[in-house]
Protein backbone atom coordinates (compact mmCIF):
# COMPACT_ATOMS: atom_id res chain seq x y z
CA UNK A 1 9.14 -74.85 48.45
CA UNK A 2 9.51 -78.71 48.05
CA UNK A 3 7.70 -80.42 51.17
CA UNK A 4 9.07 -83.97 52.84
CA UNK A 5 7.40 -84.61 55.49
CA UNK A 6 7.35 -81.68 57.75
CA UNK A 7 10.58 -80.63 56.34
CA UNK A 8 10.58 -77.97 53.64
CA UNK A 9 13.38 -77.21 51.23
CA UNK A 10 13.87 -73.33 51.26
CA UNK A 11 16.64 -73.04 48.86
CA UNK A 12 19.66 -75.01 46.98
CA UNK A 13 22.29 -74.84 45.23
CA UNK A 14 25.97 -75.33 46.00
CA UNK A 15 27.62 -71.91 47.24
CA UNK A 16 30.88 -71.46 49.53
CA UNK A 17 28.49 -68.53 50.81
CA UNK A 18 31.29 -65.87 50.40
CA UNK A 19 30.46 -61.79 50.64
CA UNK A 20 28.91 -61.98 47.58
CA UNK A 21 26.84 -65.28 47.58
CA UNK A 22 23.25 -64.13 48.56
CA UNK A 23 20.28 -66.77 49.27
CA UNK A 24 17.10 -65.55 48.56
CA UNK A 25 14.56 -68.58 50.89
CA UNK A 26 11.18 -69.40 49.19
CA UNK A 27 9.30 -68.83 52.64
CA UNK A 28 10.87 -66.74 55.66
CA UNK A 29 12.11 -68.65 58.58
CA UNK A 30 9.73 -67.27 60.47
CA UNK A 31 6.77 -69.42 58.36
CA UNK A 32 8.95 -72.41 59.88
CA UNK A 33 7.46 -74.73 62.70
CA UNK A 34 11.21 -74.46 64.34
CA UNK A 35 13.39 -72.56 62.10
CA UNK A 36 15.99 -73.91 59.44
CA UNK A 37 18.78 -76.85 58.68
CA UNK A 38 21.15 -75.74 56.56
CA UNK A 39 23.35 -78.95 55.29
CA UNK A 40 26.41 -78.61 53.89
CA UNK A 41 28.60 -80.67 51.97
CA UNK A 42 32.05 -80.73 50.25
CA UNK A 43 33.37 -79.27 47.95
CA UNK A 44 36.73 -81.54 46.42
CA UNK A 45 38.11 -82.14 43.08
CA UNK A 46 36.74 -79.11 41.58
CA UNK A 47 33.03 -79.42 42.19
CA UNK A 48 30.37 -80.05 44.53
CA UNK A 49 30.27 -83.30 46.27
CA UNK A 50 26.99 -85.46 47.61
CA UNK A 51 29.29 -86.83 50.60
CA UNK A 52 31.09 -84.86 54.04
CA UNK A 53 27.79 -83.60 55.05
CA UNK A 54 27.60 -81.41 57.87
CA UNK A 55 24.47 -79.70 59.10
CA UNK A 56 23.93 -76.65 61.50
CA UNK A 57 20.17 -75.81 63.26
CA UNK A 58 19.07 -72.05 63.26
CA UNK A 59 16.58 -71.51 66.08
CA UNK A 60 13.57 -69.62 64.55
CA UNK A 61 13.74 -67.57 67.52
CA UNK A 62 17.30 -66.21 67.25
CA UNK A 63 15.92 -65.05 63.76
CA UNK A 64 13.05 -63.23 65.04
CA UNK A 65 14.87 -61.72 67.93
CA UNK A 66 17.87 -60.44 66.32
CA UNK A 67 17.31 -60.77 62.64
CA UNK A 68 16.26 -57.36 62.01
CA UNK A 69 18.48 -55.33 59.48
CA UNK A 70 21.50 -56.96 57.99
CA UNK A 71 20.20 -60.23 60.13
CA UNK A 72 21.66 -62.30 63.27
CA UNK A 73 25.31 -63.10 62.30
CA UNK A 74 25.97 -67.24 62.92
CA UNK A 75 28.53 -68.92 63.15
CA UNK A 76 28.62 -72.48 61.69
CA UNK A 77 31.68 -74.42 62.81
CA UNK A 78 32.23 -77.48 60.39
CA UNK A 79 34.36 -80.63 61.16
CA UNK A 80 34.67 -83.88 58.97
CA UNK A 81 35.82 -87.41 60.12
CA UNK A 82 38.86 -87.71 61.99
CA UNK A 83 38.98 -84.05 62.23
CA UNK A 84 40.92 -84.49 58.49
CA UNK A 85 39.47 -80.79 57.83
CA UNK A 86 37.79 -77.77 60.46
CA UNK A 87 36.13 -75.00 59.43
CA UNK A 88 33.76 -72.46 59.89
CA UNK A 89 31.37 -69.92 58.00
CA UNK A 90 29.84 -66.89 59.19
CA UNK A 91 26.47 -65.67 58.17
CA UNK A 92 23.91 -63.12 58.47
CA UNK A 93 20.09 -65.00 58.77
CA UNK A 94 17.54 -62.29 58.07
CA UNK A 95 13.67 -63.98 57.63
CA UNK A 96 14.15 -64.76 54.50
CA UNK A 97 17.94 -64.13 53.14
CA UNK A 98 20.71 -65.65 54.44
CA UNK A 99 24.09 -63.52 53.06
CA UNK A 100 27.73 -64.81 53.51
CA UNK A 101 30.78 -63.48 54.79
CA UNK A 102 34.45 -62.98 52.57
CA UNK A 103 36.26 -65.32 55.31
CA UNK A 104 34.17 -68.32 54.30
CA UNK A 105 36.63 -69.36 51.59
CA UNK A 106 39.57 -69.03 53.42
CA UNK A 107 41.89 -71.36 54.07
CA UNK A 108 44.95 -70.50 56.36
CA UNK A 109 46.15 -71.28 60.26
CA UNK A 110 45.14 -69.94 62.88
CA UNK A 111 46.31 -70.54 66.35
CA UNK A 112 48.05 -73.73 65.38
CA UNK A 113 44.97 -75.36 63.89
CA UNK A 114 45.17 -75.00 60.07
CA UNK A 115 41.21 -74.47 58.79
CA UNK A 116 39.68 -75.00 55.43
CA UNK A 117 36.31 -72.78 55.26
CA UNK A 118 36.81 -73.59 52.07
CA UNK A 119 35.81 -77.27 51.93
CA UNK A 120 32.29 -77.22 52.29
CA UNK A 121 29.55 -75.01 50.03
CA UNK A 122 25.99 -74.20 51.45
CA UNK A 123 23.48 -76.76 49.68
CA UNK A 124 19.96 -76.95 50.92
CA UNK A 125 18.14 -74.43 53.37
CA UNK A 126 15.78 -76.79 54.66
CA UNK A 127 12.51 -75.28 57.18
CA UNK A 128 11.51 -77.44 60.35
C-alpha cells in the first residue's frame, strides 16, 4: 500500500465495478484506522477521466459486522454538478475484496429519473 499521510491507497485502477470486476485490497479494511474512501471518477469519451470525482465512506464497522461471506452489500449513490448525470453502484465489501454488481453499467430510467451507473468507474480504494 502507498501511504499519504494517514491515508493509504488499497487499490486502483479504473473499473465500472460490474459482476465480474473483482478488487483484490492490499490490506483488509479492517487494518484501517476508520475504514475506506473509495473515489470515483468519470468515465467519458471512451476512457477514464481525472475530473467528476465523487467519493463514498465505508464505515470499518459495517465491514466487520456484516462483511462475513459474500460481504455487506453498499450502495453508492453518485451525482455530478447540476445533477447533469445520477447514478448508483452496488457492492459487496468483504475485509479485503470489494466485488461489483451487473447493474453498475446500466444506463436506463427509472421512475422518471433517467440514471447513468455507467458514468463513473471505481479508481482508488483508499484506507482511513
Amino acid at each position: 500500500a502507498r501511504e499519504y499521510g494517514v491515508n493509504k491507497i488499497l487499490w486502483s485502477g479504473g473499473y465500472f465495478m460490474t459482476a465480474d470486476h473483482v478488487v483484490n485490497l492490499s490490506e483488509s479494511i479492517l487494518a484501517q484506522p476508520t475504514g475506506i474512501v473509495l473515489a470515483w471518477s468519470a468515465y467519458a469519451d471512451g476512457g477514464v477521466q481525472n475530473w467528476g470525482w465523487s467519493t463514498t465512506f465505508v464505515p470499518k464497522y459495517l465491514v466487520q459486522a456484516h462483511g462475513g461471506g459474500a460481504g455487506v452489500g453498499m450502495d453508492c449513490p453518485l451525482i455530478r454538478q447540476s445533477i447533469s448525470r445520477i447514478g448508483s453502484k452496488y457492492l459487496y465489501i468483504a475485509p479485503t475484496q470489494i466485488k461489483g454488481h451487473s447493474n453498475n453499467s446500466a444506463t436506463s430510467t427509472a421512475n422518471d429519473v433517467t440514471y447513468h451507473n455507467n458514468y463513473w468507474v471505481l479508481r482508488y480504494v483508499i484506507g482511513v
